[in-house]
C-alpha atoms as a PDB file:
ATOM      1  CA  UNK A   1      20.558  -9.809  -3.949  1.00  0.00           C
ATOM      2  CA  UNK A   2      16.996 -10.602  -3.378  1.00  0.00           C
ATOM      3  CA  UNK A   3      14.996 -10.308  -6.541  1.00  0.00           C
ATOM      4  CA  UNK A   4      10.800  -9.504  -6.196  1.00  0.00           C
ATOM      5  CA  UNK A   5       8.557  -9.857  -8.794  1.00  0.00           C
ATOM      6  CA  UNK A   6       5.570  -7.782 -10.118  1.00  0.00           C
ATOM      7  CA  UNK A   7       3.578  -8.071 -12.726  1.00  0.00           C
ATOM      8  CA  UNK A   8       5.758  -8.530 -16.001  1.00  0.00           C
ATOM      9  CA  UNK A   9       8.392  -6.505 -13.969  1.00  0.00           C
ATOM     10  CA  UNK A  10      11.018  -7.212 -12.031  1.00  0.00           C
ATOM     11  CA  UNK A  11      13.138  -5.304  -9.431  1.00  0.00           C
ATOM     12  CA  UNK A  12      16.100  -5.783  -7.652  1.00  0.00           C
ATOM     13  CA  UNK A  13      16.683  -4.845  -4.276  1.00  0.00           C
ATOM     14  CA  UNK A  14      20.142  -4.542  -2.964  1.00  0.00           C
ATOM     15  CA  UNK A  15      21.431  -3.834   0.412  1.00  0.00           C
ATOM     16  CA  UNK A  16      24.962  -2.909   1.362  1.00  0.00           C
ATOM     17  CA  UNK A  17      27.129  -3.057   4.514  1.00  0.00           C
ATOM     18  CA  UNK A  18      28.476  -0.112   3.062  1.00  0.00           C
ATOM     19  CA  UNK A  19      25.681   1.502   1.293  1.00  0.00           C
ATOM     20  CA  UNK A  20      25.683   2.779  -2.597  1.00  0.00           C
ATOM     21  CA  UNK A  21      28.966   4.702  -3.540  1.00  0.00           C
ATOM     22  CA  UNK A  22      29.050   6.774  -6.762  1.00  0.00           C
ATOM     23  CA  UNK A  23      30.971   3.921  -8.410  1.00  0.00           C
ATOM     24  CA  UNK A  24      27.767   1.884  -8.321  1.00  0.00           C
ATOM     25  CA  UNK A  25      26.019   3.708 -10.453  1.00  0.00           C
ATOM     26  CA  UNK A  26      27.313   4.845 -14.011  1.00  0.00           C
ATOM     27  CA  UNK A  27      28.160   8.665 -15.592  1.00  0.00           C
ATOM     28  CA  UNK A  28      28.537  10.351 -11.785  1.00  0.00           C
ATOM     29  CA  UNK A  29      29.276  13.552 -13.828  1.00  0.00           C
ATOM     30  CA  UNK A  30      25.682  13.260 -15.532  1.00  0.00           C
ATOM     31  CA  UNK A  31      23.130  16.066 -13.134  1.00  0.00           C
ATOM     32  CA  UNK A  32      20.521  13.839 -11.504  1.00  0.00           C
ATOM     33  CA  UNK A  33      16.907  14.614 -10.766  1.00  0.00           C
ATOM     34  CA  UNK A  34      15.342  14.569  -7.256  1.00  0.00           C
ATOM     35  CA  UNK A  35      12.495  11.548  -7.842  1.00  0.00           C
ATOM     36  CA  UNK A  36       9.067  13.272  -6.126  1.00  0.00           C
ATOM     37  CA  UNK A  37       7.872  11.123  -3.863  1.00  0.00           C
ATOM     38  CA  UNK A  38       4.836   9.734  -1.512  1.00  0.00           C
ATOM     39  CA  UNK A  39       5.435   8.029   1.522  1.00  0.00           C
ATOM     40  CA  UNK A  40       3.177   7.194   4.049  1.00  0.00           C
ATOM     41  CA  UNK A  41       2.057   4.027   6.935  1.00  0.00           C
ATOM     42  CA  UNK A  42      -0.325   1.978   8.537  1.00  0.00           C
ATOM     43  CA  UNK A  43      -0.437  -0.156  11.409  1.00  0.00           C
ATOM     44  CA  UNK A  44       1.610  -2.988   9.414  1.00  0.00           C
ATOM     45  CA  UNK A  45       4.064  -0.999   6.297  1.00  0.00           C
ATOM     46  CA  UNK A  46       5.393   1.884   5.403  1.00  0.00           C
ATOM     47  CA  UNK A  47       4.882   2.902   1.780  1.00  0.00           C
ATOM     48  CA  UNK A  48       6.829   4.506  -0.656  1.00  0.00           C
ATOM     49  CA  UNK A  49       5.099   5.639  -4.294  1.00  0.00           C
ATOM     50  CA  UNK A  50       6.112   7.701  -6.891  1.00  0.00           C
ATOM     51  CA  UNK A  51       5.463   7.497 -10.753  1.00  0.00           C
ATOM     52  CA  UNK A  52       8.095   6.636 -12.937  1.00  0.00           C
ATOM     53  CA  UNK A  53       6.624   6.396 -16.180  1.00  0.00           C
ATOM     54  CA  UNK A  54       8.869   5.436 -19.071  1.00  0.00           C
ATOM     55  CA  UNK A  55      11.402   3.506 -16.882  1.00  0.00           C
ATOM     56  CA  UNK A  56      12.272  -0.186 -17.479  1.00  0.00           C
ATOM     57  CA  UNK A  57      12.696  -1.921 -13.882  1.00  0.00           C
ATOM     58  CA  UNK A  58      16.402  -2.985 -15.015  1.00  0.00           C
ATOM     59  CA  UNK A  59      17.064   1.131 -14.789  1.00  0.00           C
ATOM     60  CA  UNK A  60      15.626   0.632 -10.980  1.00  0.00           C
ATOM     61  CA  UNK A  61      17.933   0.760  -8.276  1.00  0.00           C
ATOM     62  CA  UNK A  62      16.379   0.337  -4.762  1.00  0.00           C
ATOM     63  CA  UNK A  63      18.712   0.275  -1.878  1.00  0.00           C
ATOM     64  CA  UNK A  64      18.372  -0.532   1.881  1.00  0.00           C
ATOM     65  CA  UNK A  65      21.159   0.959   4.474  1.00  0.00           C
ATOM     66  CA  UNK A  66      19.836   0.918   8.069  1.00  0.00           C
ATOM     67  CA  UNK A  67      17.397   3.381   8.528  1.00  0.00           C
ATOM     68  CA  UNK A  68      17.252   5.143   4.549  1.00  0.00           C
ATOM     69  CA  UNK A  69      15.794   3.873   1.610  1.00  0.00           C
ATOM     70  CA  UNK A  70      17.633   5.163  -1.755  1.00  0.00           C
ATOM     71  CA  UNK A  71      15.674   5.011  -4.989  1.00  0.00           C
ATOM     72  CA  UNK A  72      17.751   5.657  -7.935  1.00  0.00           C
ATOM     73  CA  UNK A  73      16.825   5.252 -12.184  1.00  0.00           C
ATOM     74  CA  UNK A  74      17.447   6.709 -15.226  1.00  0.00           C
ATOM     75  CA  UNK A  75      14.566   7.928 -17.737  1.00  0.00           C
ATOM     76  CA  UNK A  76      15.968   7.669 -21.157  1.00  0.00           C
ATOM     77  CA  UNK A  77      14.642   9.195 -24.130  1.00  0.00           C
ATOM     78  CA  UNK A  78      14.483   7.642 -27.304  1.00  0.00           C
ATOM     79  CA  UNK A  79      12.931  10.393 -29.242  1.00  0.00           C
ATOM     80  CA  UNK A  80      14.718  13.270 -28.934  1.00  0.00           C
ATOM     81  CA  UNK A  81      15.042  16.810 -31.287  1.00  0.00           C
ATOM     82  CA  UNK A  82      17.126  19.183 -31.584  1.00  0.00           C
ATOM     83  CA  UNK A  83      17.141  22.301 -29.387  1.00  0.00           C
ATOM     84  CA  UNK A  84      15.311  24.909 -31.586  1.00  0.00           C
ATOM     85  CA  UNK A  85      12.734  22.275 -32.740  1.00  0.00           C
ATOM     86  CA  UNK A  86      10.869  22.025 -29.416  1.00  0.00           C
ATOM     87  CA  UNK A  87       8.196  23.696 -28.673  1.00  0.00           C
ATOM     88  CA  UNK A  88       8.364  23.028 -25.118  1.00  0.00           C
ATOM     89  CA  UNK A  89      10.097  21.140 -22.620  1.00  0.00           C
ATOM     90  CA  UNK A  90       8.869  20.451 -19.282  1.00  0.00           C
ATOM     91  CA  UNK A  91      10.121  16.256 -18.851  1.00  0.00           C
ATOM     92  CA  UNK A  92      12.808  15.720 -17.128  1.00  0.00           C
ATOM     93  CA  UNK A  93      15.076  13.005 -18.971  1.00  0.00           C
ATOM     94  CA  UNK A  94      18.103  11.490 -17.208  1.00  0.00           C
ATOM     95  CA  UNK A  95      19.436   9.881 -14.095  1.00  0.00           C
ATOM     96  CA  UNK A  96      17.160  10.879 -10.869  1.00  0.00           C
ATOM     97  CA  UNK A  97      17.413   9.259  -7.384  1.00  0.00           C
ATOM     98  CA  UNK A  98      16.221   9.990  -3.985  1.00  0.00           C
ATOM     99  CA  UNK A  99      17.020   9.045  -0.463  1.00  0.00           C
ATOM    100  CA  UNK A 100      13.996   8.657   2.497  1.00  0.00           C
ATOM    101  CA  UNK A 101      14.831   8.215   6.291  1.00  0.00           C
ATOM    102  CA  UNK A 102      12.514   5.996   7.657  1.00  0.00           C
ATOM    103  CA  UNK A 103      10.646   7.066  10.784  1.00  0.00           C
ATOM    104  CA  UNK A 104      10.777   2.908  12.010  1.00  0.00           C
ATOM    105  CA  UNK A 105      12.737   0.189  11.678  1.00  0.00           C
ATOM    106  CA  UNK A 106      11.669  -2.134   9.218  1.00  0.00           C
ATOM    107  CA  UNK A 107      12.203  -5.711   7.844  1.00  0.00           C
ATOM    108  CA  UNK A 108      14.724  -5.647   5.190  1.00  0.00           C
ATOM    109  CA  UNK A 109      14.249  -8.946   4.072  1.00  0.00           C
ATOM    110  CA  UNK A 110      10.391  -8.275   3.852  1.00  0.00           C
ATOM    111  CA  UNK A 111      10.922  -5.404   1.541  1.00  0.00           C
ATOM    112  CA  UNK A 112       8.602  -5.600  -1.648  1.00  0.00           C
ATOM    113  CA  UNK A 113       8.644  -3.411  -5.012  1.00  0.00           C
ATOM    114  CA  UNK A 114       5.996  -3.341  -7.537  1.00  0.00           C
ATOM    115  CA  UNK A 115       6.170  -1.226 -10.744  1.00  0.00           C
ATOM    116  CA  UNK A 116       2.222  -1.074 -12.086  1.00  0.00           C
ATOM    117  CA  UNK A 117       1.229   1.156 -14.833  1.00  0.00           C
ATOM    118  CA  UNK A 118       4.387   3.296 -14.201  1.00  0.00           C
ATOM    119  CA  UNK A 119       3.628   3.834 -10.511  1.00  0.00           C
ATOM    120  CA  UNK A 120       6.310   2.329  -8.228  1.00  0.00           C
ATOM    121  CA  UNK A 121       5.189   1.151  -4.787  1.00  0.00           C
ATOM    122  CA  UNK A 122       7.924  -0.298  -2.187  1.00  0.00           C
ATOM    123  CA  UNK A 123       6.486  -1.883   0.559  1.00  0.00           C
ATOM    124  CA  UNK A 124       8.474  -1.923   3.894  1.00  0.00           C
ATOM    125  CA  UNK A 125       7.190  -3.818   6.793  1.00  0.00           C
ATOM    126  CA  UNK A 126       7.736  -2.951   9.910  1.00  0.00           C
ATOM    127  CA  UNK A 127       9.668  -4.793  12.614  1.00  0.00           C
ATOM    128  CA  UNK A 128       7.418  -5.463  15.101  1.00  0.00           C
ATOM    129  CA  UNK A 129       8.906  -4.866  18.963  1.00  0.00           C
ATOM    130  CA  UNK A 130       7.742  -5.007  22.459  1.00  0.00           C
ATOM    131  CA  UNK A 131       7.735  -1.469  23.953  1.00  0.00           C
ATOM    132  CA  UNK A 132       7.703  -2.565  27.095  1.00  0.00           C
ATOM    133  CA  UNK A 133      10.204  -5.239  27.900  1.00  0.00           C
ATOM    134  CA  UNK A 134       9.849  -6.742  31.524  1.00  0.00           C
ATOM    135  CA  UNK A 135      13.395  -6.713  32.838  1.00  0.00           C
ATOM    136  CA  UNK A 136      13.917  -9.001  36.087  1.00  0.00           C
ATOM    137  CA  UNK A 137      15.532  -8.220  39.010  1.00  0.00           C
ATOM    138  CA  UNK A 138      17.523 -10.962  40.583  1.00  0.00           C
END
């Protein structure tokens, strides 16, 4: 598994033949979250961002099969109350994940995750290709 490294952080990325099962990730009865998302290009990467404040890059799951990207965590909460003592409650606390096709083909071994001030950015560069491939005749 190729391991990148940020700034104090680390994050693993994993890619499967298979892709990620439920058994690869723990409490599959637990509800999960839907992570909200950014993702946009230039001429060179796409980009993935979303803010993920409060989560420790060891409860970061980022996995490449063919043309998705799956981004999976778990926000925990170390200070919580009991029901009747909040006075609201609008975080969401738990296991969240989310899945993105990709619109191009990119270089999975190129792939490059950064978690800075609680704002996760996955860089995916694109695999460059000829459009227009001269075929031959003979």
């Amino acid at each position: 598994m190729p391991t990148t490294k940020t700034k104090k952080q680390t994050i693993t990325l994993s890619r499967t033949a298979a892709g990620l099962t439920d058994t690869d990730w723990p409490d599959v009865d637990q509800p999960e979250g839907e992570l909200s998302i950014d993702v946009f290009h230039d001429q060179d990467n796409i980009y993935i961002q979303s803010t993920v404040a409060g989560v420790k890059p060891s409860d970061l799951q980022i996995s490449v099969h063919h043309d998705m990207v799956t981004i999976r965590g778990e926000r925990k909460n170390e200070h919580q109350a009991a029901g009747d003592d909040y006075f609201c409650r609008e975080c969401f606390w738990g296991r969240f994940s989310r899945s993105i096709i990709l619109p191009f083909n990119v270089q999975t071994d190129k792939i490059l995750a950064e978690l800075t001030d609680g704002v996760l950015t996955v860089t995916l560069p694109k695999l460059k290709r000829q459009r227009n491939i001269p075929i031959s005749v003979t």
